[in-house]
Each structure stands twice: as C-alpha cells, then as structure tokens.
Protein backbone atom coordinates (compact mmCIF):
# COMPACT_ATOMS: atom_id res chain seq x y z
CA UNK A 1 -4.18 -109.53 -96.40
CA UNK A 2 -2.21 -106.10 -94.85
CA UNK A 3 -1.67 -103.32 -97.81
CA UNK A 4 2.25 -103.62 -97.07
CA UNK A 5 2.57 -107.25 -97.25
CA UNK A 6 0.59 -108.13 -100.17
CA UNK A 7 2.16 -109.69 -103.38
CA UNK A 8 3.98 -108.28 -106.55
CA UNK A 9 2.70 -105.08 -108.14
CA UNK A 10 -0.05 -106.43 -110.88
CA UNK A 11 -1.32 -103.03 -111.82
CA UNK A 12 -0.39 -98.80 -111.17
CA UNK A 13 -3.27 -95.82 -112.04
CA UNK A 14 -2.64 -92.38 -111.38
CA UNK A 15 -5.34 -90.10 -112.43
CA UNK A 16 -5.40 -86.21 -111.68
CA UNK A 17 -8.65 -83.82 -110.83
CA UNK A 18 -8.90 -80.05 -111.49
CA UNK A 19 -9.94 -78.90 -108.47
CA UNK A 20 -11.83 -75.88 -110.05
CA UNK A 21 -13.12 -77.88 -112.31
CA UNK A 22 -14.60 -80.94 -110.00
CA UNK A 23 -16.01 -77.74 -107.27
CA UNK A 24 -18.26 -76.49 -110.75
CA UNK A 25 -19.36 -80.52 -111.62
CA UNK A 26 -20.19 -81.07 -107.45
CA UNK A 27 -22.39 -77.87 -108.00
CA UNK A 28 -23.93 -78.64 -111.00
CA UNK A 29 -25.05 -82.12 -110.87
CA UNK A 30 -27.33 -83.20 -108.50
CA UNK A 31 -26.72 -86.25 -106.70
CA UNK A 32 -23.24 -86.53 -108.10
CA UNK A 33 -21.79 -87.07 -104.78
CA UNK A 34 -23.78 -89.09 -103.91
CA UNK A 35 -23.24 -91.54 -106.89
CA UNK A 36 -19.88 -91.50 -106.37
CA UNK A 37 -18.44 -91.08 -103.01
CA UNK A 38 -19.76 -93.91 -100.11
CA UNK A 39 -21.59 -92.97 -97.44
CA UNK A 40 -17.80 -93.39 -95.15
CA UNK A 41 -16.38 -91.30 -97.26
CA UNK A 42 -18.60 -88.41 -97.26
CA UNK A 43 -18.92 -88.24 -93.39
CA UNK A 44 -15.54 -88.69 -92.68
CA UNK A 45 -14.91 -85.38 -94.88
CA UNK A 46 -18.55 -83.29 -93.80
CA UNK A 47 -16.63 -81.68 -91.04
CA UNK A 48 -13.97 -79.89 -93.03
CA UNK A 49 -14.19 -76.00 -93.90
CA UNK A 50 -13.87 -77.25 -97.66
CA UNK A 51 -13.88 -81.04 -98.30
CA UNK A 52 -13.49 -80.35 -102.51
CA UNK A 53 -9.59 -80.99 -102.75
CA UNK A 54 -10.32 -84.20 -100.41
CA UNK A 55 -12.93 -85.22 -102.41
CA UNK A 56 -11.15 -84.53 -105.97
CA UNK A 57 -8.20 -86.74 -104.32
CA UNK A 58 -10.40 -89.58 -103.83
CA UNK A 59 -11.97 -89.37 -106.91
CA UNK A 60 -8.96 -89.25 -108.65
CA UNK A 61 -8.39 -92.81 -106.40
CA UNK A 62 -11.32 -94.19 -108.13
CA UNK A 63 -10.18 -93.53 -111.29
CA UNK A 64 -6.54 -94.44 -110.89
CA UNK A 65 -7.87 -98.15 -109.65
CA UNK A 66 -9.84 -98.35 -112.74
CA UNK A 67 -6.41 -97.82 -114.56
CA UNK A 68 -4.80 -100.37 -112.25
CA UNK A 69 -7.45 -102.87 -113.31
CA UNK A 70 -7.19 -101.82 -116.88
CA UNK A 71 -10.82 -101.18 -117.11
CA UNK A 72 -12.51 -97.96 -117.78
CA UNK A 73 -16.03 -96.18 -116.57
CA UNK A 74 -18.84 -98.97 -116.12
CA UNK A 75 -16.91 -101.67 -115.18
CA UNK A 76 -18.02 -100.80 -111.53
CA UNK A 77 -19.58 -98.40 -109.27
CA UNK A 78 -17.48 -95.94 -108.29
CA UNK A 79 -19.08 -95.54 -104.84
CA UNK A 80 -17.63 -99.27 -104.84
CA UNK A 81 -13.95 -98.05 -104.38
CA UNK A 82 -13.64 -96.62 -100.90
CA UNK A 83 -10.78 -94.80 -99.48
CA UNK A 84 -10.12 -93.82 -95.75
CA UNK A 85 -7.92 -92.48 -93.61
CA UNK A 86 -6.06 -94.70 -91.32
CA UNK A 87 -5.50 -93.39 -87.55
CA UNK A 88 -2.23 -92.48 -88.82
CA UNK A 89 -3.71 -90.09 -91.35
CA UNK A 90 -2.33 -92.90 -94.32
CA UNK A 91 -4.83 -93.33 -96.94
CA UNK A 92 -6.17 -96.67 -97.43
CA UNK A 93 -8.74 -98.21 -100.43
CA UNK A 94 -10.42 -100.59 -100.25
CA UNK A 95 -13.41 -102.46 -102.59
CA UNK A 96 -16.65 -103.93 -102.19
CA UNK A 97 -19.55 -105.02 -104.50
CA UNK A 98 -19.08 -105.01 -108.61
CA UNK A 99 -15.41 -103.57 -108.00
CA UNK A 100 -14.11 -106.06 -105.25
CA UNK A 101 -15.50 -108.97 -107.79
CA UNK A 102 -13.31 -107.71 -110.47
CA UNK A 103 -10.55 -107.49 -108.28
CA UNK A 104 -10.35 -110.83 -107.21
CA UNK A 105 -11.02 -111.77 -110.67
CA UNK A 106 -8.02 -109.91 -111.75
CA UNK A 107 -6.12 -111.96 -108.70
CA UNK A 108 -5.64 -108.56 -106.93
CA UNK A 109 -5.56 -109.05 -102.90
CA UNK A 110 -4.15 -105.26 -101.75
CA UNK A 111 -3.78 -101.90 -102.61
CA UNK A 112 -1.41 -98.94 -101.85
CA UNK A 113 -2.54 -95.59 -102.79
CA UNK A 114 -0.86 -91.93 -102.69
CA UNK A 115 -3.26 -89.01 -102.46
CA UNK A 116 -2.06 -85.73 -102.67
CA UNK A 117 -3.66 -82.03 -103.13
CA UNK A 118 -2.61 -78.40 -104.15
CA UNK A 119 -5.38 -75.40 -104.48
CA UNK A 120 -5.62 -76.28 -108.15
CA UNK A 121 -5.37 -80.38 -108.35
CA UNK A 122 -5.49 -83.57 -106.88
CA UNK A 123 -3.90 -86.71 -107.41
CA UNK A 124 -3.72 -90.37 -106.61
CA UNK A 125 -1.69 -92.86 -107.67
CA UNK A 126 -2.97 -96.69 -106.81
CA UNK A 127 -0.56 -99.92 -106.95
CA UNK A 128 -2.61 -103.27 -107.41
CA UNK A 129 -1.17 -105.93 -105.51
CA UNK A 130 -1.36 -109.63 -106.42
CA UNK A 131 -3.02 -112.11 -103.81
C-alpha cells in the first residue's frame, strides 16, 4: 500500500533525542549501533562528515513507532524499524520481522514519518495508518 494513500490515522509517536547525549551513548556502548540501526540505514549515512543528528533522528523514528503502536522497549527489535530516504530526500519507514508482525496485528498497513534535526536534538514524529 503507498504511505499517502493508506487508511485513517490508527496511531501518532513523536519521540525526541539529545543529540549530545546519543553522540556520548554511540561512544560508549559497543555494538550499540549496531543493535539498533539496520545494516541500510547505517550505509546510507557512513558517508556523511557527522551522521549523529541523522542517526538520533531515526532513532527517535523507532521510538515514536513504538508510541504509535502503543507498545514500549521489547516489543520488537529496533533494528526492525527501518527508515530511508526516498530519491526525493522524503523519509520513509518501513518494518520487517517482530515489528512488521505487530503491525499487521495492530491492522496498521502505512506509515508517514517527519524527521527533523538542530545541533542539539532530533525529532520524529510517526502516523500509523490503518490497512
């Protein structure tokens, strides 16, 4: 189903990320990236001079869909919940594994998301669409 013809709104997150504050946790915990960003996600942001904001932005995705769902940490993966960049340079999310079972549990069939980014934080805000 396309993102912008999907059904009625069935769930909104917005989470926020101190950008500081996810640079020290990336630094300090080994593997942490690794848990939680897919392997698309990471490559599509290696190139940059500093991928943190992107990265706080797209965790802050992963969170906000866990808010959209109404479920909190453990219900899935959060290397489950990827989000790209359209040729456009639109954000898109999308699910797979543990997280795209819940979904269609929850009789979600799209997404929209917002991501946005200053030096100090990062946002997203995610709209669950019915099927």
């Amino acid at each position: 189903m396309d993102h912008l013809t999907a059904g009625r709104v069935v769930g909104i997150g917005i989470d926020a990320v101190d950008i500081a504050r996810f640079r020290r946790i990336l630094g300090r915990r080994a593997g942490f990236e690794r848990r939680v960003f897919a392997d698309e996600e990471r490559t599509a942001l290696a190139g940059r001079a500093d991928p943190v904001p992107s990265l706080a932005a797209r965790f802050a995705a992963k969170e906000a869909v866990m808010k959209a769902m109404g479920v909190g940490l453990g219900a899935f993966r959060l290397v489950d919940v990827i989000v790209e960049r359209e040729d456009s340079g639109a954000p898109r999310l999308w699910l797979r594994g543990g997280a795209a079972a819940l979904a269609d549990r929850h009789g979600i069939g799209g997404w929209q998301v917002s991501l946005t980014h200053t030096e100090e934080l990062a946002q997203a805000v995610v709209l669950a669409l019915a099927r």
